[in-house]
Protein backbone atom coordinates (compact mmCIF):
# COMPACT_ATOMS: atom_id res chain seq x y z
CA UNK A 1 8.35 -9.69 -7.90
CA UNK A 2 6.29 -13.02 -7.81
CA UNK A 3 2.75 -13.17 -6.34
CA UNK A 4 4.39 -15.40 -3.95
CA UNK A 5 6.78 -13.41 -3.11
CA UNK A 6 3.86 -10.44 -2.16
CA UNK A 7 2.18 -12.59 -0.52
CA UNK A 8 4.97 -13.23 1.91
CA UNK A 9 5.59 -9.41 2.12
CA UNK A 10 2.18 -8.35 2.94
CA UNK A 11 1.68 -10.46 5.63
CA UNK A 12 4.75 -10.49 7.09
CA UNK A 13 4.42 -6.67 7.45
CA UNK A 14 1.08 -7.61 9.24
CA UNK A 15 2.72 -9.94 11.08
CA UNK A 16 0.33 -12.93 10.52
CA UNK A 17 0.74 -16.16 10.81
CA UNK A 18 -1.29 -19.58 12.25
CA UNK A 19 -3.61 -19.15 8.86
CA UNK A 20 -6.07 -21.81 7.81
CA UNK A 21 -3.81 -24.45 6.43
CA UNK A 22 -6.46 -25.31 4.35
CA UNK A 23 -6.45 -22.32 2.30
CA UNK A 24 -4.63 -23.43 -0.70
CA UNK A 25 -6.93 -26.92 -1.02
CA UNK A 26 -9.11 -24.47 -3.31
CA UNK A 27 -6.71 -24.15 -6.07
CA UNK A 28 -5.37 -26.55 -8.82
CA UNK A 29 -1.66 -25.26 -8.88
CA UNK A 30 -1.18 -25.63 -5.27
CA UNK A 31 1.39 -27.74 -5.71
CA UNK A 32 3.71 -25.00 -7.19
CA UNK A 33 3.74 -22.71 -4.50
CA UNK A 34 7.41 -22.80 -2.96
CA UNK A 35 7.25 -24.24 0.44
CA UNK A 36 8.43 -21.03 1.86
CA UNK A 37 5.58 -19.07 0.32
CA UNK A 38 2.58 -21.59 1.78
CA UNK A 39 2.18 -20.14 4.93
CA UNK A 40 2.03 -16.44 3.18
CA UNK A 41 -0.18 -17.76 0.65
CA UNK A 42 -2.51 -19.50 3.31
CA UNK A 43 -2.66 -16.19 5.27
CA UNK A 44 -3.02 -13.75 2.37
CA UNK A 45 -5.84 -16.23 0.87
CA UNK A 46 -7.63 -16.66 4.15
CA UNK A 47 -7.52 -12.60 4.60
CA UNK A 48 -8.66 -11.74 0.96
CA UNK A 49 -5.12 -9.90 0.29
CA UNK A 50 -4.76 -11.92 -2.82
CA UNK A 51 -7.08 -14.16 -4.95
CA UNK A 52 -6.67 -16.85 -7.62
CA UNK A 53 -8.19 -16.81 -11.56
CA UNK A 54 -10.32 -19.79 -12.49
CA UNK A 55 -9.20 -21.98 -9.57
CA UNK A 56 -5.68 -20.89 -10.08
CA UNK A 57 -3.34 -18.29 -8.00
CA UNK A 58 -0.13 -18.31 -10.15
CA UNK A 59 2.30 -18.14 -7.35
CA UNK A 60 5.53 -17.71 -9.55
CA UNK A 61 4.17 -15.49 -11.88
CA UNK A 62 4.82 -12.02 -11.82
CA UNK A 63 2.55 -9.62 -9.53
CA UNK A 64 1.32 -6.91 -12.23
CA UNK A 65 1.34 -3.60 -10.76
CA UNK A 66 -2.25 -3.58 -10.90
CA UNK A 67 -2.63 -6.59 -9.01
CA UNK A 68 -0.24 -5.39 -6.48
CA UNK A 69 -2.97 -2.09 -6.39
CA UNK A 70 -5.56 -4.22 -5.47
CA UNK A 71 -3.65 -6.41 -2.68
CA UNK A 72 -2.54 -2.58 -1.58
CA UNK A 73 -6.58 -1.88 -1.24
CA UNK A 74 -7.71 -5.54 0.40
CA UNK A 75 -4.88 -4.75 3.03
CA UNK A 76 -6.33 -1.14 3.34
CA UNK A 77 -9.39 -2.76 3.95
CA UNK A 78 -8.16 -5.10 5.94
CA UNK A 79 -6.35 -3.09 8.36
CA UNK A 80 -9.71 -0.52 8.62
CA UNK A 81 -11.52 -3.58 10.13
C-alpha cells in the first residue's frame, strides 16, 4: 500500500472531504501525488493523519507498517476530539 493510497483510506472512512486545498503547497514533491490522491492528501495533511520528511510526503512510496501505526494513533486522536 502507498501513503497515498492510506491517505485516501483513512479519510474516506472518516468521510472527509472540502480540506484546505492548500495543504500540499508545503511540500516539494507535490507534484507527484496522483490526482486522485490530492484531495485525501489535503484532508489527511490538514488533520495531522499523515506528515511529510524534510518538506517531502512520498506519496507513492510504500506506507511502512510503522507509519501506518502512527496514522492509526493521529486518527485515534483525531476521532477522541
Amino acid at each position: 500500500m502507498t501513503r497515498s493510497m492510506l491517505a485516501v483510506a483513512i479519510t474516506a472512512q472518516l468521510g472527509l472531504s472540502d480540506c484546505d486545498e492548500l495543504a500540499l503547497d508545503a511540500y516539494t514533491d507535490k507534484s507527484t501525488v496522483p490526482l486522485w490522491a490530492v484531495p485525501g492528501w489535503n484532508c489527511s495533511i490538514e488533520n495531522g493523519f499523515l506528515k511529510g520528511n524534510g518538506g517531502k510526503i512520498n506519496p507513492n512510496g510504500p506506507a511502512s507498517k510503522a507509519e501506518a501505526i502512527v496514522v492509526l494513533s493521529n486518527v485515534a486522536d483525531y476521532v477522541d476530539e
